[in-house]
C-alpha atoms as a PDB file:
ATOM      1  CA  UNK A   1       9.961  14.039  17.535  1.00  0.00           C
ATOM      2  CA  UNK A   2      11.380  15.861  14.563  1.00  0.00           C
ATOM      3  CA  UNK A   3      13.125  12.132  13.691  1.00  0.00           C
ATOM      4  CA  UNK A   4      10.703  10.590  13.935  1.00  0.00           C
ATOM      5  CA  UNK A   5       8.178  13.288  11.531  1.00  0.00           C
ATOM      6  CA  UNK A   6      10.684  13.101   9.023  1.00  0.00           C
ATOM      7  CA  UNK A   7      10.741   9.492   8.845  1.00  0.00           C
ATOM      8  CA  UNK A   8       7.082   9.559   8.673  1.00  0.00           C
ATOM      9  CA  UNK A   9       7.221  12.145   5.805  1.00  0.00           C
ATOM     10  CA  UNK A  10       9.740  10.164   4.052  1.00  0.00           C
ATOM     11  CA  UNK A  11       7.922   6.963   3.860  1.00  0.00           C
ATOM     12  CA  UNK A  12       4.358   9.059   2.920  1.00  0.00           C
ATOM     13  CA  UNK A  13       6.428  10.181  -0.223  1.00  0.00           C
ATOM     14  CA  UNK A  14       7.555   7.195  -1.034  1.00  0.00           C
ATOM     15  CA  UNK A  15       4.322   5.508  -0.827  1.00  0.00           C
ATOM     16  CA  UNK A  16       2.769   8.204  -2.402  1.00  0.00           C
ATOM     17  CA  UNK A  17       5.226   7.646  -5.398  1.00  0.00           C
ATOM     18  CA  UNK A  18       5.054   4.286  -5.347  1.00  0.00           C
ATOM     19  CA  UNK A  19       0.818   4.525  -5.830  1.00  0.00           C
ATOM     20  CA  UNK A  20       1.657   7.179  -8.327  1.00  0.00           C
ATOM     21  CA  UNK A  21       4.170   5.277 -10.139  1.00  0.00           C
ATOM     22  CA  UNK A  22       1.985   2.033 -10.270  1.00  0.00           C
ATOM     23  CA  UNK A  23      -1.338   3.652 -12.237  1.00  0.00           C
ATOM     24  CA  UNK A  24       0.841   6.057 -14.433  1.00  0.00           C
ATOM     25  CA  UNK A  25       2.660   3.330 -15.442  1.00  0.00           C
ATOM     26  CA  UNK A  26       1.017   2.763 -19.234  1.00  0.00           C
ATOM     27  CA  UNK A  27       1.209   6.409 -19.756  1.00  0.00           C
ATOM     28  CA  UNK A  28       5.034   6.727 -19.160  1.00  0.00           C
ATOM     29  CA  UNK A  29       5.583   3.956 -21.503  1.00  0.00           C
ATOM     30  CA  UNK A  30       3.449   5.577 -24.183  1.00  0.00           C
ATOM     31  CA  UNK A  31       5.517   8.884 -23.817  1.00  0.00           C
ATOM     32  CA  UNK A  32       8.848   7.015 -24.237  1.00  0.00           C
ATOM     33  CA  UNK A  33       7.661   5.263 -27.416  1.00  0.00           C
ATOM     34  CA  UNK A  34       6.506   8.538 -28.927  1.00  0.00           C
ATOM     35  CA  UNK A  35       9.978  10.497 -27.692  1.00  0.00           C
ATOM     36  CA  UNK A  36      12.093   7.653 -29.250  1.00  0.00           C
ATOM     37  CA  UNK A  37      14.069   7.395 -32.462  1.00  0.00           C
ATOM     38  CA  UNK A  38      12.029   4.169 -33.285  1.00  0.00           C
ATOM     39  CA  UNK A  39       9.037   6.458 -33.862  1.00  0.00           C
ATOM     40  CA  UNK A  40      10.381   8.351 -36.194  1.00  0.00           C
ATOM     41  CA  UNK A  41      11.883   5.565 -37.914  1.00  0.00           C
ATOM     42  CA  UNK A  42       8.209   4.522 -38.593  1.00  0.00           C
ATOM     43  CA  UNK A  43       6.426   7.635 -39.756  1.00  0.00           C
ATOM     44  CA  UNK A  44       9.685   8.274 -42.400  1.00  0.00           C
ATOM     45  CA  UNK A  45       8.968   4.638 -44.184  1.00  0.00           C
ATOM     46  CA  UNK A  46       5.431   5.403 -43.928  1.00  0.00           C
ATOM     47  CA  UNK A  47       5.617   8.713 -45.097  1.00  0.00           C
ATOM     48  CA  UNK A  48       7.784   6.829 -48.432  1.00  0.00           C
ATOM     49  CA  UNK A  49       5.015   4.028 -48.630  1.00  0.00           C
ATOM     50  CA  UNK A  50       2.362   6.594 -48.955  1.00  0.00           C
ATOM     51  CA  UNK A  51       4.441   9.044 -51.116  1.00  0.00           C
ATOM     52  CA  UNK A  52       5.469   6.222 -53.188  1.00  0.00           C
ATOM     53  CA  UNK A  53       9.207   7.127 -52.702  1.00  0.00           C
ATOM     54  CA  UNK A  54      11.580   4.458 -53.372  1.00  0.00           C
ATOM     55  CA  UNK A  55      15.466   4.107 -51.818  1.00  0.00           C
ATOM     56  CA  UNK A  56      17.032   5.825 -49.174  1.00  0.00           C
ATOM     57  CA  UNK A  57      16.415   9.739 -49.616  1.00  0.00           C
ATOM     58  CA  UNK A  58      16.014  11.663 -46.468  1.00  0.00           C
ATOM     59  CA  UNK A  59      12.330  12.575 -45.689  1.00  0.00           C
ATOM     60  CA  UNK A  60      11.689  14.452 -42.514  1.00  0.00           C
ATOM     61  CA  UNK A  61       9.168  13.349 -40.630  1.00  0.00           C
ATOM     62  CA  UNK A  62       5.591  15.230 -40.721  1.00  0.00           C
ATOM     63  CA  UNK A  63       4.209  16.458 -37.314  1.00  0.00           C
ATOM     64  CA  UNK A  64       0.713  15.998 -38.289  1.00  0.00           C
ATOM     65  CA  UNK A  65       1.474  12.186 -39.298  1.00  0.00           C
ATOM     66  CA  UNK A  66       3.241  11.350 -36.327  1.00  0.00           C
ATOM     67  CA  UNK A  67       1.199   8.185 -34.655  1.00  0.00           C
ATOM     68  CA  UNK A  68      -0.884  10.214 -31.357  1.00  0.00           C
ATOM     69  CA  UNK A  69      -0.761   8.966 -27.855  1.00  0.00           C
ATOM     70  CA  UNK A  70      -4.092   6.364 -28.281  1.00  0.00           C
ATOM     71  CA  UNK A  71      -2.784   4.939 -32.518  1.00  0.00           C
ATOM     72  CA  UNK A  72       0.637   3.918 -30.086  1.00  0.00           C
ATOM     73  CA  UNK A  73      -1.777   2.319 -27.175  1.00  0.00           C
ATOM     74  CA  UNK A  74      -3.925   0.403 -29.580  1.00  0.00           C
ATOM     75  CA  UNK A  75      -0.248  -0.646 -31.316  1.00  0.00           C
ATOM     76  CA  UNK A  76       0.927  -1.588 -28.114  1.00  0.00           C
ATOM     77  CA  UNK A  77      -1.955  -3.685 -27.029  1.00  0.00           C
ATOM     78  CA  UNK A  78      -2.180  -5.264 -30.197  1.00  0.00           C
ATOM     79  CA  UNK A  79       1.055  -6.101 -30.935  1.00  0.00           C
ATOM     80  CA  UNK A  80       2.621  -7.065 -27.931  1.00  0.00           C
ATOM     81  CA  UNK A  81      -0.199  -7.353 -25.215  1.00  0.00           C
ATOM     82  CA  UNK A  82      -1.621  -5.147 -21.996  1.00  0.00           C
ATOM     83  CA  UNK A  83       1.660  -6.196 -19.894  1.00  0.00           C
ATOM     84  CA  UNK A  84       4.115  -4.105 -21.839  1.00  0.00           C
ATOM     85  CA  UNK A  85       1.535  -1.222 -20.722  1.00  0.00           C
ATOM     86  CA  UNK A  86       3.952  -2.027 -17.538  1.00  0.00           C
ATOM     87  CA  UNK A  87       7.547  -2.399 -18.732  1.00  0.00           C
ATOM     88  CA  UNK A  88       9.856  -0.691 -16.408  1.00  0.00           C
ATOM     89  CA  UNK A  89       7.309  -0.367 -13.883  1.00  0.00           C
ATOM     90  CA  UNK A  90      10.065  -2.828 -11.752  1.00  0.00           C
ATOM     91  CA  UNK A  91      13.120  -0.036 -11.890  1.00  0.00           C
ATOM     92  CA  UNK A  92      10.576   2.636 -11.706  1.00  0.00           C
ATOM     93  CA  UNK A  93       9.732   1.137  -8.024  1.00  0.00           C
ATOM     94  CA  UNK A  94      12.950   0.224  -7.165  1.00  0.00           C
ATOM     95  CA  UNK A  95      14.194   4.223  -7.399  1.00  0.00           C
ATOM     96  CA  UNK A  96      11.133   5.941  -6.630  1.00  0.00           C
ATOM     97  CA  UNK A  97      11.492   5.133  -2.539  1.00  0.00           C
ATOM     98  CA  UNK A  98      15.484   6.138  -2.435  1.00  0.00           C
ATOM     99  CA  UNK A  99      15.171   8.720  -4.727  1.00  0.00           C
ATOM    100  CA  UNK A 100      12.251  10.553  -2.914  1.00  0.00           C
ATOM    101  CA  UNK A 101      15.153  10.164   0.211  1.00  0.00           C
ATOM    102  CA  UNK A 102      17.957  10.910  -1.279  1.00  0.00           C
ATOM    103  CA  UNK A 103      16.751  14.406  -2.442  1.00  0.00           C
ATOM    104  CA  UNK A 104      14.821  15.132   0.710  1.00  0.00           C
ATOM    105  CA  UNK A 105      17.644  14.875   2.530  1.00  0.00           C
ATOM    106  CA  UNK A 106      20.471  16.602  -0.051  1.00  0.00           C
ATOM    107  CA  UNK A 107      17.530  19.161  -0.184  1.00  0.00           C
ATOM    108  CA  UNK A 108      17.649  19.612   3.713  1.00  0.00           C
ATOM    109  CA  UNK A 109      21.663  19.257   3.837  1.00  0.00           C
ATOM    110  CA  UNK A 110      21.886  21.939   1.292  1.00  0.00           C
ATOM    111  CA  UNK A 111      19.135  24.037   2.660  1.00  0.00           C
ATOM    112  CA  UNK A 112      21.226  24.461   5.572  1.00  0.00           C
ATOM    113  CA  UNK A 113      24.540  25.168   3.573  1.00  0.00           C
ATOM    114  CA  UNK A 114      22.424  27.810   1.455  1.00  0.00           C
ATOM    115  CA  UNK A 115      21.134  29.401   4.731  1.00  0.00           C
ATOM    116  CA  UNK A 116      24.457  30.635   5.519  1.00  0.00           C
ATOM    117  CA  UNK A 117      25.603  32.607   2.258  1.00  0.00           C
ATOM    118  CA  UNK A 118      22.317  33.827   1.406  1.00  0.00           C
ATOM    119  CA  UNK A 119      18.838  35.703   3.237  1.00  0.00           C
ATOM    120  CA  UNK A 120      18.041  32.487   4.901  1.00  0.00           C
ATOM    121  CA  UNK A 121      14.867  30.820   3.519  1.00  0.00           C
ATOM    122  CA  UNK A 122      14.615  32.926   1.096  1.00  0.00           C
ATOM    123  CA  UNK A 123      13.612  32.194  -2.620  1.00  0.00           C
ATOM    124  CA  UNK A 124      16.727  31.628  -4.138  1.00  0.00           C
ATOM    125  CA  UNK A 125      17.992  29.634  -1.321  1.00  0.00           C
ATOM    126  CA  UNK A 126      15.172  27.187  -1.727  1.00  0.00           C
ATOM    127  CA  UNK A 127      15.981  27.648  -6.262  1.00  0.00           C
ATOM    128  CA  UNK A 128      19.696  26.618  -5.149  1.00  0.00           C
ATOM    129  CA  UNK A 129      18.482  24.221  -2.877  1.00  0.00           C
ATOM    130  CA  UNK A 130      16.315  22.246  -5.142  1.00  0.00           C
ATOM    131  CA  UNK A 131      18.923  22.543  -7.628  1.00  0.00           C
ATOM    132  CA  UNK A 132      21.354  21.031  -5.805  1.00  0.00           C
ATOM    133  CA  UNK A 133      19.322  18.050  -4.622  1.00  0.00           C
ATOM    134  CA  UNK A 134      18.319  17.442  -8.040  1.00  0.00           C
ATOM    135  CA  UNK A 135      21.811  17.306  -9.472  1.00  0.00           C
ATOM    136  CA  UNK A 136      22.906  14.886  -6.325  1.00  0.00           C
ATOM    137  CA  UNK A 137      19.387  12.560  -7.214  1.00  0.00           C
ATOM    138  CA  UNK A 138      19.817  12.639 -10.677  1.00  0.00           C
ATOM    139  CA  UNK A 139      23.871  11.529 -10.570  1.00  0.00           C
ATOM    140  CA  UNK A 140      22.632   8.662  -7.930  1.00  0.00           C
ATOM    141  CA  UNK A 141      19.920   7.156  -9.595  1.00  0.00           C
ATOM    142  CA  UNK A 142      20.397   7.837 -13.448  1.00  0.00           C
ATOM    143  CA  UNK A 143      21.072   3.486 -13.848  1.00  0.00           C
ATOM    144  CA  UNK A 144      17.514   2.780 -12.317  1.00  0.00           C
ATOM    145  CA  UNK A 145      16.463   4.796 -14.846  1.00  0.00           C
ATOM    146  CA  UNK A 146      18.401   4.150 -17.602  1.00  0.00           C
ATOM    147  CA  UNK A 147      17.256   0.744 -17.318  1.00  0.00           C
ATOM    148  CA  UNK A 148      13.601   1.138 -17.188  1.00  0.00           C
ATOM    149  CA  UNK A 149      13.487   3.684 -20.320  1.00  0.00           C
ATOM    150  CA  UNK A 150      15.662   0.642 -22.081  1.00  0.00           C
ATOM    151  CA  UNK A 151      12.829  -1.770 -20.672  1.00  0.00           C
ATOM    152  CA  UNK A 152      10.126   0.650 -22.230  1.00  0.00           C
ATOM    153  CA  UNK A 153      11.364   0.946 -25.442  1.00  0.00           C
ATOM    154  CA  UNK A 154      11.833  -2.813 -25.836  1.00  0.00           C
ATOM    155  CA  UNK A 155       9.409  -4.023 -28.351  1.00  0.00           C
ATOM    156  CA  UNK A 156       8.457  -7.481 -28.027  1.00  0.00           C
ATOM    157  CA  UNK A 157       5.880  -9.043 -30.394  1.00  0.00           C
ATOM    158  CA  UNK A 158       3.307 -10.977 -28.251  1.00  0.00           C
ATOM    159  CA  UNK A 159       3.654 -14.332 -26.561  1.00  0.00           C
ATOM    160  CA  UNK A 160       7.921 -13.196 -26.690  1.00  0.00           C
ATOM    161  CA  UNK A 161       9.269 -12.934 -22.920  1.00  0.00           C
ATOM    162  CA  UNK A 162      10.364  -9.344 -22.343  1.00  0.00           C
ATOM    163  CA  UNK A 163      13.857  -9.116 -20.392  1.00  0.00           C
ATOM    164  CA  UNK A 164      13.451  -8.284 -16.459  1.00  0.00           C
ATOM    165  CA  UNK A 165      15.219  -5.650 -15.083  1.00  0.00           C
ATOM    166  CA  UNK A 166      17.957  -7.973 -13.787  1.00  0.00           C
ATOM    167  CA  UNK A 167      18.395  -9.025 -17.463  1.00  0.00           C
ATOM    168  CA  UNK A 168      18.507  -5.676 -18.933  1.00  0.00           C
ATOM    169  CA  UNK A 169      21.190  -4.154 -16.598  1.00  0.00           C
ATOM    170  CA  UNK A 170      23.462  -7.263 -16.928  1.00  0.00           C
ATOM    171  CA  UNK A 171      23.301  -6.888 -20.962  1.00  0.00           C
ATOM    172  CA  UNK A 172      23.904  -3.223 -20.834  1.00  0.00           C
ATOM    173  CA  UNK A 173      26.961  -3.831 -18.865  1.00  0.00           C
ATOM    174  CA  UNK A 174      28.261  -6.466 -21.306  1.00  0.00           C
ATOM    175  CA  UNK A 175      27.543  -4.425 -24.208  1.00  0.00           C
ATOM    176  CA  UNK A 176      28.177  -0.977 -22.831  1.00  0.00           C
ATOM    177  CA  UNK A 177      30.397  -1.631 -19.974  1.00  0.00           C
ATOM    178  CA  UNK A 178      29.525   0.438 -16.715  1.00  0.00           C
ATOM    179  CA  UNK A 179      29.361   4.301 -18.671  1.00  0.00           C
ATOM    180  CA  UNK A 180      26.315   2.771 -20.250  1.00  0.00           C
ATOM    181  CA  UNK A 181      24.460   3.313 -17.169  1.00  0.00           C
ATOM    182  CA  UNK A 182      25.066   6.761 -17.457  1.00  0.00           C
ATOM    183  CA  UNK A 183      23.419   7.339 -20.695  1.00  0.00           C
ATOM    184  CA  UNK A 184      21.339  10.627 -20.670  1.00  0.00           C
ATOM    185  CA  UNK A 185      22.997  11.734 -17.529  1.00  0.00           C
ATOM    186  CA  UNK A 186      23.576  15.394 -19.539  1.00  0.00           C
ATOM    187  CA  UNK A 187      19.711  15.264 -20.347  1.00  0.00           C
ATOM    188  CA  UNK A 188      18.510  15.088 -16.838  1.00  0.00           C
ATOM    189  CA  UNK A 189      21.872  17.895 -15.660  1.00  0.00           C
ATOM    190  CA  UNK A 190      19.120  19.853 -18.280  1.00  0.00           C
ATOM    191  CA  UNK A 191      16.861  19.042 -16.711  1.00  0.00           C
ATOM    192  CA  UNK A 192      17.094  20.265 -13.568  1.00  0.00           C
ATOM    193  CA  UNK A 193      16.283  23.580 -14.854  1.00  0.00           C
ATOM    194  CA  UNK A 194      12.255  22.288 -14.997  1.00  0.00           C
ATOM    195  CA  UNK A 195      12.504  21.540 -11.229  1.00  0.00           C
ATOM    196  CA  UNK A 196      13.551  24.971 -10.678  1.00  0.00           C
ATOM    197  CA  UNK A 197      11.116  26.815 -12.976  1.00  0.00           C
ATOM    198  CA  UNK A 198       8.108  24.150 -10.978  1.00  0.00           C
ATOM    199  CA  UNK A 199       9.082  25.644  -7.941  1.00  0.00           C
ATOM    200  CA  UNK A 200       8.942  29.205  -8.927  1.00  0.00           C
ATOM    201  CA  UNK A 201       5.769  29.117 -10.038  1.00  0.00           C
ATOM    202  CA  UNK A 202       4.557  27.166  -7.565  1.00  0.00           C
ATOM    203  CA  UNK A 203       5.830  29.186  -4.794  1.00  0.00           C
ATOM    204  CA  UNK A 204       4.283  32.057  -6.283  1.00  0.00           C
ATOM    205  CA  UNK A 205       0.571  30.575  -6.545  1.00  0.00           C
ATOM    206  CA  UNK A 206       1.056  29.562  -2.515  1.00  0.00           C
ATOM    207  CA  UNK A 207       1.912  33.460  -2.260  1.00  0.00           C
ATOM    208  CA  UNK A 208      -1.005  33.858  -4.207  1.00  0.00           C
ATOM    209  CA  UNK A 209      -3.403  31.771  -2.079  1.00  0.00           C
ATOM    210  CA  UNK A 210      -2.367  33.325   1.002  1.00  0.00           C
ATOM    211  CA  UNK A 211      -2.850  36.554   0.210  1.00  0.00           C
ATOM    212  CA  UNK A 212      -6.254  35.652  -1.492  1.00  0.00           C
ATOM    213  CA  UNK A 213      -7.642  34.030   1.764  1.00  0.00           C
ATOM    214  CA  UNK A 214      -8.811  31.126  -0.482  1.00  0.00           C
ATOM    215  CA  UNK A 215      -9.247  29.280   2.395  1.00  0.00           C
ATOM    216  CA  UNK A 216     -11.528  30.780   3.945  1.00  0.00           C
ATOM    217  CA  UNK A 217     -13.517  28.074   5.868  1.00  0.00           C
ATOM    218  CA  UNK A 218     -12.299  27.127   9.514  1.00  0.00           C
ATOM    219  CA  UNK A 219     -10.652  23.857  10.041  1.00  0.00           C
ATOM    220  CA  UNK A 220     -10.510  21.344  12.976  1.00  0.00           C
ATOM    221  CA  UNK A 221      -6.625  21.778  14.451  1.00  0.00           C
ATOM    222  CA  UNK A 222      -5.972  17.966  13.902  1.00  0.00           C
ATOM    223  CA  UNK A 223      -6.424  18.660  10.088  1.00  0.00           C
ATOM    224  CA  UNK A 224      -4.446  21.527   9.755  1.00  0.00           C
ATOM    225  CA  UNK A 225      -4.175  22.757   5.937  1.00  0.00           C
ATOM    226  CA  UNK A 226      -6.706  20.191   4.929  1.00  0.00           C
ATOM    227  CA  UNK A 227      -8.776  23.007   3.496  1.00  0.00           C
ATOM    228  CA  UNK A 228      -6.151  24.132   1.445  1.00  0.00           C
ATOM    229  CA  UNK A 229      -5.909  20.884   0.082  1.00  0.00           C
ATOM    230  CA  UNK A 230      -6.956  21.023  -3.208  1.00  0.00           C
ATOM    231  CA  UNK A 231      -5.932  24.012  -3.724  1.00  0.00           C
ATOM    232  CA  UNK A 232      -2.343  22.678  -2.979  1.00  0.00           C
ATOM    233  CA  UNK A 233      -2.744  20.060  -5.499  1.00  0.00           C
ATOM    234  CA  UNK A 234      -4.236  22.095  -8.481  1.00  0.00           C
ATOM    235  CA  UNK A 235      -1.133  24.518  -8.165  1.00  0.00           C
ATOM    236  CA  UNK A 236       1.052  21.775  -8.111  1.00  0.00           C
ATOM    237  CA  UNK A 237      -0.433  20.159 -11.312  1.00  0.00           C
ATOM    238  CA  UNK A 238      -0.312  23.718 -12.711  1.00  0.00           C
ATOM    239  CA  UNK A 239       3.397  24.484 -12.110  1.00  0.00           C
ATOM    240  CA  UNK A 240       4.560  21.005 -12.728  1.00  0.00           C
ATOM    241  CA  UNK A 241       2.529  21.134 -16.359  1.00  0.00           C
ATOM    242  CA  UNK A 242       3.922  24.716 -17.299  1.00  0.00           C
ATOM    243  CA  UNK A 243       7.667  23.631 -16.279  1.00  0.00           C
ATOM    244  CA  UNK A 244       7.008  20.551 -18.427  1.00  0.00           C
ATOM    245  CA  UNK A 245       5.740  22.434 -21.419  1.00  0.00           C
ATOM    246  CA  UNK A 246       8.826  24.694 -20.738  1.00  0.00           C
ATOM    247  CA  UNK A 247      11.827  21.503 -20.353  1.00  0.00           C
ATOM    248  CA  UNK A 248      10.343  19.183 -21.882  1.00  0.00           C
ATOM    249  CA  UNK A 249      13.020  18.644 -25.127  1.00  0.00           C
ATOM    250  CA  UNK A 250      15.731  17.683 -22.514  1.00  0.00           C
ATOM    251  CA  UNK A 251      13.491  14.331 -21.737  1.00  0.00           C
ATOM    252  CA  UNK A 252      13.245  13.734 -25.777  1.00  0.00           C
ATOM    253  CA  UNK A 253      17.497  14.067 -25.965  1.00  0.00           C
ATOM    254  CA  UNK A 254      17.590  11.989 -23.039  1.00  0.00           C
ATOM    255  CA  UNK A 255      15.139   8.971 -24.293  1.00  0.00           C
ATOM    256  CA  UNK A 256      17.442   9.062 -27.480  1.00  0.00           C
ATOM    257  CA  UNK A 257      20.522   8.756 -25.918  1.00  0.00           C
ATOM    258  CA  UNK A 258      19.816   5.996 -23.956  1.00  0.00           C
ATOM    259  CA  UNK A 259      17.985   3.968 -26.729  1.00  0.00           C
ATOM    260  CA  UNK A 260      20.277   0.779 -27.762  1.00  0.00           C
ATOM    261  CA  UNK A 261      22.882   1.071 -30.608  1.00  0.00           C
ATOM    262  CA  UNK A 262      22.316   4.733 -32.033  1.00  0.00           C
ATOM    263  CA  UNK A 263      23.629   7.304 -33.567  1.00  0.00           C
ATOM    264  CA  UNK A 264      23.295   9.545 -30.189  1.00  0.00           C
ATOM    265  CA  UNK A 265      26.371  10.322 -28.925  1.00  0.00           C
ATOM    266  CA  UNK A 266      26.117  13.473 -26.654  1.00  0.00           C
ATOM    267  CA  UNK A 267      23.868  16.701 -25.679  1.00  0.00           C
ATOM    268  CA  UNK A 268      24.471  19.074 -28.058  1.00  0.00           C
ATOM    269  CA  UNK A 269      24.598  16.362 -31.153  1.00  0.00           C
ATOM    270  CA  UNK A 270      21.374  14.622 -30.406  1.00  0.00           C
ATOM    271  CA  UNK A 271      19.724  18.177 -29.997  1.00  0.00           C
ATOM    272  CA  UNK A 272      21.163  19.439 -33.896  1.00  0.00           C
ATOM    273  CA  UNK A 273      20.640  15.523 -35.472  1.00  0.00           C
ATOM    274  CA  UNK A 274      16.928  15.877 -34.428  1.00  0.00           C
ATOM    275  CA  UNK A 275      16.473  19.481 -35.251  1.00  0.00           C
ATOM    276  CA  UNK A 276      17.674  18.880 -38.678  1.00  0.00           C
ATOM    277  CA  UNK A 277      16.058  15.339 -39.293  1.00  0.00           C
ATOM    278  CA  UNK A 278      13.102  15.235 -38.137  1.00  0.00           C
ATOM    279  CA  UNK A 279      11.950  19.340 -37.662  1.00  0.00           C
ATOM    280  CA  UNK A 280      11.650  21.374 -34.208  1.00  0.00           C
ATOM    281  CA  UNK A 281       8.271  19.731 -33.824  1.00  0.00           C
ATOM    282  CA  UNK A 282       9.903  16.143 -32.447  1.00  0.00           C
ATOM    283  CA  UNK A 283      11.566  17.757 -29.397  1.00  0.00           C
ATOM    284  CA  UNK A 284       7.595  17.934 -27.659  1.00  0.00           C
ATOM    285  CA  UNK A 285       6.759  13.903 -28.914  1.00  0.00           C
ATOM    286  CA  UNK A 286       4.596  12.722 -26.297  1.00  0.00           C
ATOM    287  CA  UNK A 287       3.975  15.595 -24.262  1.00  0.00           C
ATOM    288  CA  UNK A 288       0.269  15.194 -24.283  1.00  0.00           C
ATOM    289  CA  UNK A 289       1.003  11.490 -22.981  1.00  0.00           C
ATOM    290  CA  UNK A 290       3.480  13.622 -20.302  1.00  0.00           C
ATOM    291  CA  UNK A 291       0.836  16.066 -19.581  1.00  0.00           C
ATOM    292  CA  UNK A 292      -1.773  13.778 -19.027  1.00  0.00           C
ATOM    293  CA  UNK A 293       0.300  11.695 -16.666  1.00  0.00           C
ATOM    294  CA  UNK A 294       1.488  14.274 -14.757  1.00  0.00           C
ATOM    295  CA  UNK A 295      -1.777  15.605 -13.867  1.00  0.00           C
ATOM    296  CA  UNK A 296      -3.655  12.424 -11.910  1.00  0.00           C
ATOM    297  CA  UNK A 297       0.253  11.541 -10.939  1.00  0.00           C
ATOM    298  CA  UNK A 298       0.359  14.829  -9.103  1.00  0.00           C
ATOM    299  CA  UNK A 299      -3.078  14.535  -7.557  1.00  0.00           C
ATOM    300  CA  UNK A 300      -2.541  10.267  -6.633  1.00  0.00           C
ATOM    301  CA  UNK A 301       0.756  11.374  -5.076  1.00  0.00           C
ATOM    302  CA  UNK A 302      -0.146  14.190  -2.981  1.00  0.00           C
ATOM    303  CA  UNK A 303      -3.695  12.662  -1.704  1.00  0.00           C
ATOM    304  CA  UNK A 304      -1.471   9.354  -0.706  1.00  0.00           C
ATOM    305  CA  UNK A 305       0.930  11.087   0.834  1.00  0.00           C
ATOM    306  CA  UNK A 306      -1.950  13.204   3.111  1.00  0.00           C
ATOM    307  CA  UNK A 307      -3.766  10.190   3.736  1.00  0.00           C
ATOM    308  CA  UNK A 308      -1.029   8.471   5.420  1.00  0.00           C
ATOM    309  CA  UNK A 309       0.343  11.364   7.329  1.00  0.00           C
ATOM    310  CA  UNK A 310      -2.783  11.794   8.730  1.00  0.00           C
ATOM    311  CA  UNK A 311      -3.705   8.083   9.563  1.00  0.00           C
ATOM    312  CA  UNK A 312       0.337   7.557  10.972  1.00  0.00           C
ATOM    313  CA  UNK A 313      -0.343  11.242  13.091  1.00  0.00           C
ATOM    314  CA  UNK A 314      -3.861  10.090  14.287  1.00  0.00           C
ATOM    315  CA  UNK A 315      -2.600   6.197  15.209  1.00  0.00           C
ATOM    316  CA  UNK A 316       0.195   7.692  17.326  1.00  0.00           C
ATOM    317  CA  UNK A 317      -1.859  10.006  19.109  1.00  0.00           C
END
């Protein structure tokens, strides 16, 4: 039986990422535009055009004339059509299934490793846990991704036919060779830290809940934790939004160091080259467009994933 609910649980995830993956789609690709280099590229010469400023003098971009998260939608749709709303969407489905198993079960293996040097179960056992699956995901899957942020920042003009995924992993090997792949591999080792600092607070508004009794209406046994539901969800949006907010320049370093033919080398350079060229303010581009994604993503995930563990646990009974 325990096989058998973890396969179930596996493939609810996945599906649940897959659903959540599909109809977040536009919004990732709007965040990657607004993280990349290309961005910036624009608001400097229109910064000059406006100024009047002639030759090649080094203007920082402005914050406040940055192009928002709907002036790079209506570019997007105008320019190149409502399909490139769904570049990368391909990769993005590939990965989501494995990754979801891949850290599930590194999460369990280590879980169990954990278990034995530390107070079983405890906090920092699940912190080292989660930490460690992340690292082992990240390491695994960084090409998938590599490859769809390369498919979302490729700007073709409408009526052009974009590159498929097969296309764009066969060029970066020509051009990059097989380290390509591992682009912004540092940037997401950074970023593990946000999956850490999700689950603390998360664990700490389930504490929270528990002790409150905010669930206080009875519940059928065949729907166990139904009624704590929502509540569920809305502390996972919260935790996952305030770990974003806290992370979030590791996903800008890692955009630019897998964009095509720049000046991003590693880590530590890409974090000083866009600190001094372009102001403190360009390490949280398109976090509104991450914010706003993460949200419904959270919410479509989670109610997908209940929905089919409860119609796969109700079909076998």
């Amino acid at each position: 039986m325990s096989q058998r609910d973890t396969l179930l649980h596996l493939f609810a995830g996945g599906c649940g990422g897959t659903v959540g993956a599909i109809v977040t789609c536009p919004l990732e690709v709007i965040k990657t535009r607004l993280q990349s280099s290309g961005l910036a590229l624009r608001t400097v010469y229109f910064q000059q055009v406006q100024l009047g400023i002639s030759g090649a003098g080094m203007v920082r971009p402005a914050a406040s004339m940055s192009p928002g998260l709907l002036q790079v939608l209506k570019s997007i749709l105008e320019k190149e059509g409502p399909r490139s709303l769904f570049r990368g969407l391909g990769p993005n489905l590939v990965g989501v299934a494995p990754s979801r198993a891949i850290y599930f079960a590194s999460y369990s293996k280590a879980k169990e490793l954990y278990n034995g040097v530390f107070v079983p179960n405890s906090n920092i056992v699940h912190m080292f846990s989660a930490g460690s699956a992340a690292f082992i995901t990240n390491s695994l899957m960084n090409p998938i991704w590599m490859v769809k942020t390369r498919m979302q920042l490729d700007r073709r003009v409408r009526g052009m036919k974009p590159r498929n995924a097969l296309q764009c992993a066969r060029y970066v090997y020509h051009t990059e060779g097989v380290r390509g792949f591992y682009r912004g591999l540092t940037a997401s080792y950074a970023g593990i830290s946000e999956t850490i600092i999700c689950f603390v607070i998360y664990e700490g508004l389930k504490k929270h809940m528990k002790a409150g009794h905010l669930s206080s209406s009875p519940a059928p046994s065949n729907n166990k934790g139904s009624t704590n539901f929502l509540g569920l969800m809305l502390a996972a949006a919260f935790s996952k939004g305030c770990a974003s907010c806290i992370a979030y320049p590791h996903e800008v370093i890692r955009t630019r160091l897998r964009e095509e033919g720049t000046k991003y080398q590693t880590f530590c350079q890409t974090a000083r080259l866009v600190a001094r060229e372009e102001g403190y303010a360009a390490f949280y581009r398109g976090l509104l467009a991450q914010l706003v994604r993460q949200i419904p993503n959270t919410a479509i995930v989670l109610s997908t994933y209940e929905l089919i563990v409860y119609l796969l646990e109700d079909h076998a009974k």
